[in-house]
Protein backbone atom coordinates (compact mmCIF):
# COMPACT_ATOMS: atom_id res chain seq x y z
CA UNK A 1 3.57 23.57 15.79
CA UNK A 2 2.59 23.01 19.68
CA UNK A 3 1.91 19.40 19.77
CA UNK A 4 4.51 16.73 19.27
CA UNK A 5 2.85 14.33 16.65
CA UNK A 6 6.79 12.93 15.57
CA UNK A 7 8.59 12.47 18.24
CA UNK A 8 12.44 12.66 17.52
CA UNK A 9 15.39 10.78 19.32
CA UNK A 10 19.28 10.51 18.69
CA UNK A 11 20.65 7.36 18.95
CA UNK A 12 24.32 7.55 17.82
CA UNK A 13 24.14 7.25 14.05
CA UNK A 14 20.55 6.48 14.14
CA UNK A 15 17.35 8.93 14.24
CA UNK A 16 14.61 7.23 15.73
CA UNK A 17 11.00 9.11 14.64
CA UNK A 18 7.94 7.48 16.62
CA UNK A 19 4.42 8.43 14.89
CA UNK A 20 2.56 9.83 18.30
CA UNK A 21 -1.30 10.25 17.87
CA UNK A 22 -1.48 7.11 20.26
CA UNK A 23 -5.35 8.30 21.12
CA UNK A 24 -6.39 7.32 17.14
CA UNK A 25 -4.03 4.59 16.76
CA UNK A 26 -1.06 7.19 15.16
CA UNK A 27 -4.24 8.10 12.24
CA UNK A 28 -2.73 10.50 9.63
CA UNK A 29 -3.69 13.60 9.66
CA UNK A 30 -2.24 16.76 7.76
CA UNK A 31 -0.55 18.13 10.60
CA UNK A 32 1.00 14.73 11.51
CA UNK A 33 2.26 14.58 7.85
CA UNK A 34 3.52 17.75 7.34
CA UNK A 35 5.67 16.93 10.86
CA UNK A 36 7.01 13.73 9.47
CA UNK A 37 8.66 15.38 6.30
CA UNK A 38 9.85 17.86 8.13
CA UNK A 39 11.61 15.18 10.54
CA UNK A 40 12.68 13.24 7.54
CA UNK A 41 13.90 16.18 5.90
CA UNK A 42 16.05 17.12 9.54
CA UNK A 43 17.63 13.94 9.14
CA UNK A 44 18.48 13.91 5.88
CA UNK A 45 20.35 17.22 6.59
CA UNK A 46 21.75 16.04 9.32
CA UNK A 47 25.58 14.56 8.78
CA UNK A 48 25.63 12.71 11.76
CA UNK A 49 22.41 10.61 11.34
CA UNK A 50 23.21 8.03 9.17
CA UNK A 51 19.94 5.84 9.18
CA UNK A 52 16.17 6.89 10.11
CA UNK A 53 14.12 4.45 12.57
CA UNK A 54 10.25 4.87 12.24
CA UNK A 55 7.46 2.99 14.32
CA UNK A 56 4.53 4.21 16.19
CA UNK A 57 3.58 5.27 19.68
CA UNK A 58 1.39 2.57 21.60
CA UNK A 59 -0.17 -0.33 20.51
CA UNK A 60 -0.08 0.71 16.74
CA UNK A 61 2.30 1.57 14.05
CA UNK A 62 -0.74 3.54 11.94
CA UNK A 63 -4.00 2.89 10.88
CA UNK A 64 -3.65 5.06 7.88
CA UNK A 65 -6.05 8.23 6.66
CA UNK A 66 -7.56 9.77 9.71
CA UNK A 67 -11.19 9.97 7.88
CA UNK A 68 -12.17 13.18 10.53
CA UNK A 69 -9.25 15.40 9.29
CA UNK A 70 -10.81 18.28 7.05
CA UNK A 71 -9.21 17.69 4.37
CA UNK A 72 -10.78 14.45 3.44
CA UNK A 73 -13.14 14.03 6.10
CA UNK A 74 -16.72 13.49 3.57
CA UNK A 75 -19.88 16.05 4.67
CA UNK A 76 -23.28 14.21 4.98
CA UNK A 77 -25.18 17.44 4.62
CA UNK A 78 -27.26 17.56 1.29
CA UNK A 79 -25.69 19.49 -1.55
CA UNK A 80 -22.31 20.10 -0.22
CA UNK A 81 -19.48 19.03 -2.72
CA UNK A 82 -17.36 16.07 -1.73
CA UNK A 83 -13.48 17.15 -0.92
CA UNK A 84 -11.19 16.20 -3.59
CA UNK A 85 -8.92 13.49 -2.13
CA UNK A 86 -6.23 13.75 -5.42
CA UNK A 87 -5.26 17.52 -3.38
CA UNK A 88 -4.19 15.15 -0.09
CA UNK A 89 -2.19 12.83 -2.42
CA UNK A 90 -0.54 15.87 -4.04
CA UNK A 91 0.59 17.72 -1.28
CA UNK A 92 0.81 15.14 1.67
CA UNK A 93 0.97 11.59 0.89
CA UNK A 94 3.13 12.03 -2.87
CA UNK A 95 5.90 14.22 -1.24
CA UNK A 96 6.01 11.90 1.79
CA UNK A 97 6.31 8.51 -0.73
CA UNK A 98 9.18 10.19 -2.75
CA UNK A 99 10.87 11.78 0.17
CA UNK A 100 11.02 8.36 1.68
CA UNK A 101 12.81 6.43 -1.28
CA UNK A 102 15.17 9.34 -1.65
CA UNK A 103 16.32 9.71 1.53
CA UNK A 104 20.10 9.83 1.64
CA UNK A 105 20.40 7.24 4.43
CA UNK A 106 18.83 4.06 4.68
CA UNK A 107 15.05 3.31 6.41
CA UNK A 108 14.27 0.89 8.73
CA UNK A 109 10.45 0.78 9.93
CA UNK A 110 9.69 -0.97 12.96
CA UNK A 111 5.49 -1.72 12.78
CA UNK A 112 4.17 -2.44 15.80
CA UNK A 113 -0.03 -3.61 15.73
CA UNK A 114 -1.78 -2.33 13.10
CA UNK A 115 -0.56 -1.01 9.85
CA UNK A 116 -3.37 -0.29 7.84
CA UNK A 117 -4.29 1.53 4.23
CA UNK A 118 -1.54 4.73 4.44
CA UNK A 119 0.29 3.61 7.26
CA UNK A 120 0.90 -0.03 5.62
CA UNK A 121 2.08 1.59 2.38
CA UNK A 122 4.39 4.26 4.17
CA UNK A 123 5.73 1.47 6.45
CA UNK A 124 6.08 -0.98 2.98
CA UNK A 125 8.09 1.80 1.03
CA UNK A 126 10.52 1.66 4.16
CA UNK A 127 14.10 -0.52 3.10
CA UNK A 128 13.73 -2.38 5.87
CA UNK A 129 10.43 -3.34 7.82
CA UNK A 130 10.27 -5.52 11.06
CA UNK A 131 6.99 -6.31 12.57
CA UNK A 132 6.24 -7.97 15.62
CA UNK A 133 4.34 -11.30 15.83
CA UNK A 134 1.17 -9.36 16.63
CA UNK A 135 1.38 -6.71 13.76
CA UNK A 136 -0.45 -6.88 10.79
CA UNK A 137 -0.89 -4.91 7.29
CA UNK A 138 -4.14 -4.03 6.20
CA UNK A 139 -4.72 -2.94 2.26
CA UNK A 140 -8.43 -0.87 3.64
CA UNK A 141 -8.40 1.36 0.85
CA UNK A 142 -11.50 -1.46 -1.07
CA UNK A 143 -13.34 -1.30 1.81
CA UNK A 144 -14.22 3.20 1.36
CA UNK A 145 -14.33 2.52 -2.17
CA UNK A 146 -10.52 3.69 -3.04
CA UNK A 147 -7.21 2.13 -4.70
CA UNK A 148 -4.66 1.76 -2.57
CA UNK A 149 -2.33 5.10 -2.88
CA UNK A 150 0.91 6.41 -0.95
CA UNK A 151 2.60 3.89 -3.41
CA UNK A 152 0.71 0.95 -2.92
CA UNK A 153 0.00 0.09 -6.30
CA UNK A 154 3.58 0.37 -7.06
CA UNK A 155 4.96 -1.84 -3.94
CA UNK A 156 2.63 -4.33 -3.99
CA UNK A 157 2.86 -6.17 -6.92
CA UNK A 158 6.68 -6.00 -7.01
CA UNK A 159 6.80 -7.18 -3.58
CA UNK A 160 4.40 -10.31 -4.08
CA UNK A 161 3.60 -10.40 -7.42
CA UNK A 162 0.71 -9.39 -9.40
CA UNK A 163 -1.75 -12.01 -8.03
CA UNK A 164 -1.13 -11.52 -4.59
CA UNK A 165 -1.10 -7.88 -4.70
CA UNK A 166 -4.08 -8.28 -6.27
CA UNK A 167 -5.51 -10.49 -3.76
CA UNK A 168 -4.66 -7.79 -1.04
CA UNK A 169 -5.99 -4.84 -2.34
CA UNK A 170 -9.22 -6.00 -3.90
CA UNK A 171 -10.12 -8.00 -0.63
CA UNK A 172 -8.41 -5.75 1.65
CA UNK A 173 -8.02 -8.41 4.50
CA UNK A 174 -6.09 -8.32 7.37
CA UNK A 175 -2.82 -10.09 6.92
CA UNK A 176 -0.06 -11.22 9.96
CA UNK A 177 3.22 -10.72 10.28
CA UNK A 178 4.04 -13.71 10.17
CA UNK A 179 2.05 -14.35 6.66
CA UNK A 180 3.50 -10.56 5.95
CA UNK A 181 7.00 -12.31 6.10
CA UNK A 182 6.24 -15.32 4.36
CA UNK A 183 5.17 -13.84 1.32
CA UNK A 184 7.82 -11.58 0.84
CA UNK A 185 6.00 -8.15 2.09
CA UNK A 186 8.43 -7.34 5.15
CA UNK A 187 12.26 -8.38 6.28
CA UNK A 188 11.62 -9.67 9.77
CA UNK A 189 9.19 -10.44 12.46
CA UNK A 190 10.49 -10.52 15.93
CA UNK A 191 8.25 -11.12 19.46
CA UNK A 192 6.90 -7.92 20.34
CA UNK A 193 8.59 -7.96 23.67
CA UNK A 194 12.04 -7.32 21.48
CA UNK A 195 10.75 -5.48 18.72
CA UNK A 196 12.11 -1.82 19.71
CA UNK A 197 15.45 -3.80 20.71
CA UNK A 198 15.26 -5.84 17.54
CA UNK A 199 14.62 -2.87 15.59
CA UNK A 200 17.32 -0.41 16.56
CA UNK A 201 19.92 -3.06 16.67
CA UNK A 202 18.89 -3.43 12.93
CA UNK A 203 19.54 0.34 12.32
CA UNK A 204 22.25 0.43 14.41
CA UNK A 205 24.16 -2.08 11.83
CA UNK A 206 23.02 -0.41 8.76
CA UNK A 207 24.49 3.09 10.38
CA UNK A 208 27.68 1.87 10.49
CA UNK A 209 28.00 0.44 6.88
CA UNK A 210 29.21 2.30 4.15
CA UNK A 211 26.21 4.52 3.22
CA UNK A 212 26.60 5.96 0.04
CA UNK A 213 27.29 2.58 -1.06
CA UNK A 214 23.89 1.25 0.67
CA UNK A 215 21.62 4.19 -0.86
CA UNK A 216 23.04 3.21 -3.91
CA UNK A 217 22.00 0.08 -3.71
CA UNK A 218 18.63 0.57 -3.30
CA UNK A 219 18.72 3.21 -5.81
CA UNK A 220 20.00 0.32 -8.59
CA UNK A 221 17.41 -2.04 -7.36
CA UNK A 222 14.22 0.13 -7.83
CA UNK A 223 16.23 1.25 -11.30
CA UNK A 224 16.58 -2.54 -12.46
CA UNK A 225 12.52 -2.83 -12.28
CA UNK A 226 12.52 -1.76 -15.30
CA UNK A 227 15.96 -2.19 -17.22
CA UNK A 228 16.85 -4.83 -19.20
CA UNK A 229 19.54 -7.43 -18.35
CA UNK A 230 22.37 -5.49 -19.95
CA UNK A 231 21.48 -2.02 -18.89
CA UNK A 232 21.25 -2.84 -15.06
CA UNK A 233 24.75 -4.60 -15.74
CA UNK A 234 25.78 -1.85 -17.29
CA UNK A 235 24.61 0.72 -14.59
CA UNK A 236 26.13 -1.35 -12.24
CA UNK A 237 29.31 -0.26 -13.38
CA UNK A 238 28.83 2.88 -13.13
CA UNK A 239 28.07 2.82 -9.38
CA UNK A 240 31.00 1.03 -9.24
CA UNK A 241 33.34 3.48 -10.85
CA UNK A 242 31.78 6.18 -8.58
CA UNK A 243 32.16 3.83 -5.58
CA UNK A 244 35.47 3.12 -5.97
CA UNK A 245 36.89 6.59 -5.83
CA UNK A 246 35.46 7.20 -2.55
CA UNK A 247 36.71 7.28 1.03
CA UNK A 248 34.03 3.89 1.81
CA UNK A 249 35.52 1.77 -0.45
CA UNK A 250 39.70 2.76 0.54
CA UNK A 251 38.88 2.55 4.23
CA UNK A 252 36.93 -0.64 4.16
CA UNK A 253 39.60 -2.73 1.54
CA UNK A 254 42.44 -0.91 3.70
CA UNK A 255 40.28 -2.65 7.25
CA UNK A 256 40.11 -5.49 5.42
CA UNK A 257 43.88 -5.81 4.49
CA UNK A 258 44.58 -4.80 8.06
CA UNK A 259 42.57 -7.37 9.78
CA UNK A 260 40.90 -4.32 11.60
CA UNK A 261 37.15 -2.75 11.75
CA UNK A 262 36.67 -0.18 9.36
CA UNK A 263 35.51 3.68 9.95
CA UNK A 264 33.12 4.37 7.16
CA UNK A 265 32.09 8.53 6.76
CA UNK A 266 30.83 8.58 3.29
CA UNK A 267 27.18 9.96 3.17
């Protein structure tokens, strides 16, 4: 593809993809989509990236759909069949929700302005999000007559609870970082001034933890949504017993014994 709409940067252990349509506030599109699994899917591959930084070009992280792409993009001449919007979830916006809570390293987003309908949810199924103090998270979907999708249904209400999440997508108002981090919907909200500083130095840290151990973490935490008491102790064990026979877990209990910083390589 000729135009750039991920731009891709190495930072050490950390791959830092910026969402570049800057012109329509970094507006999904197919192209844009099919670009950012692709990225994803280079880092993933990539041994030496060990956690994945996303955030947008310009004065917005994304304002979601882009409602002029083809694919979804409504015709107001009589007769003429409306597109079917369930082919964009399939093939874009599904593959990109999964991808993202699979990935093999963790997933920092760092939202700057406007996060709105797709671009909130993609940014919310992040591990981490930071925002800064001028961001905010839009639920639009009520607003065109839609649900919220790209996961939204499923973050949501375990993020905030079922009221809230309610609240959100039914009135689909604009909420503030700050009110973002209050009610549990993102990590951290930082001036904007130190937001890309803020952000990286976030991802920085996570790349140099343990990461299998991390992944699996998250992993046991979406799995414990909907386990029991006993079964998510019991699964815990299991990652344990994995853990433990890995190079993470020697090298950091050897640092620790040593009074040194550890070297972690597990991936």
């Amino acid at each position: 593809m000729s135009e750039s709409l991920i731009q891709i940067e190495q930072h050490g252990g950390v791959r830092l993809l910026r969402l570049n349509r800057p012109e329509a506030l970094n507006a999904f599109t197919a192209a844009m989509l099919v670009q950012l699994r692709h990225a994803l899917a280079a880092a993933a591959e990539d041994g030496a990236t060990r956690c994945v930084l996303i955030t947008g070009a310009g004065r917005a992280f994304s304002a979601g759909q882009d409602l002029a792409d083809p694919l979804v993009a409504p015709s107001r001449e009589p007769g003429v069949a409306p597109k079917n919007l369930g082919h964009m979830l399939d093939h874009y916006y599904i593959p990109l929700a999964l991808q993202l809570r699979d990935m093999p390293v963790p997933v920092v987003a760092a939202v700057n302005g406007v996060a709105a309908g797709a671009g909130a949810n993609v940014a919310l199924g992040c591990d981490l999000v930071l925002a800064g103090e001028s961001a905010s998270f839009i639920q639009a979907f009520s607003k065109i007559g839609l649900v919220p999708d790209c996961g939204g249904t499923w973050l949501l209400p375990r993020l905030v609870g079922r009221a809230k999440a309610l609240e959100l997508a039914l009135l689909g108002e604009r909420v503030k970082a700050v009110e973002a981090e209050r009610l549990g919907l993102i990590s951290r909200v930082v001036p904007d001034a130190e937001l890309p500083e803020a952000a990286m130095a976030v991802a920085q840290k996570l790349a140099g933890l343990p990461t299998r151990a991390l992944v699996q973490t998250r992993r046991a935490m979406d799995e414990a949504l909907h386990l029991e008491f006993e079964p998510a102790l019991r699964r815990e064990a299991v990652l344990q017993s994995q853990l433990g026979f890995a190079h993470d877990y020697l090298e950091g209990t050897a640092a620790f014994m040593d009074k040194r910083l550890p070297v972690f390589k597990d991936r």
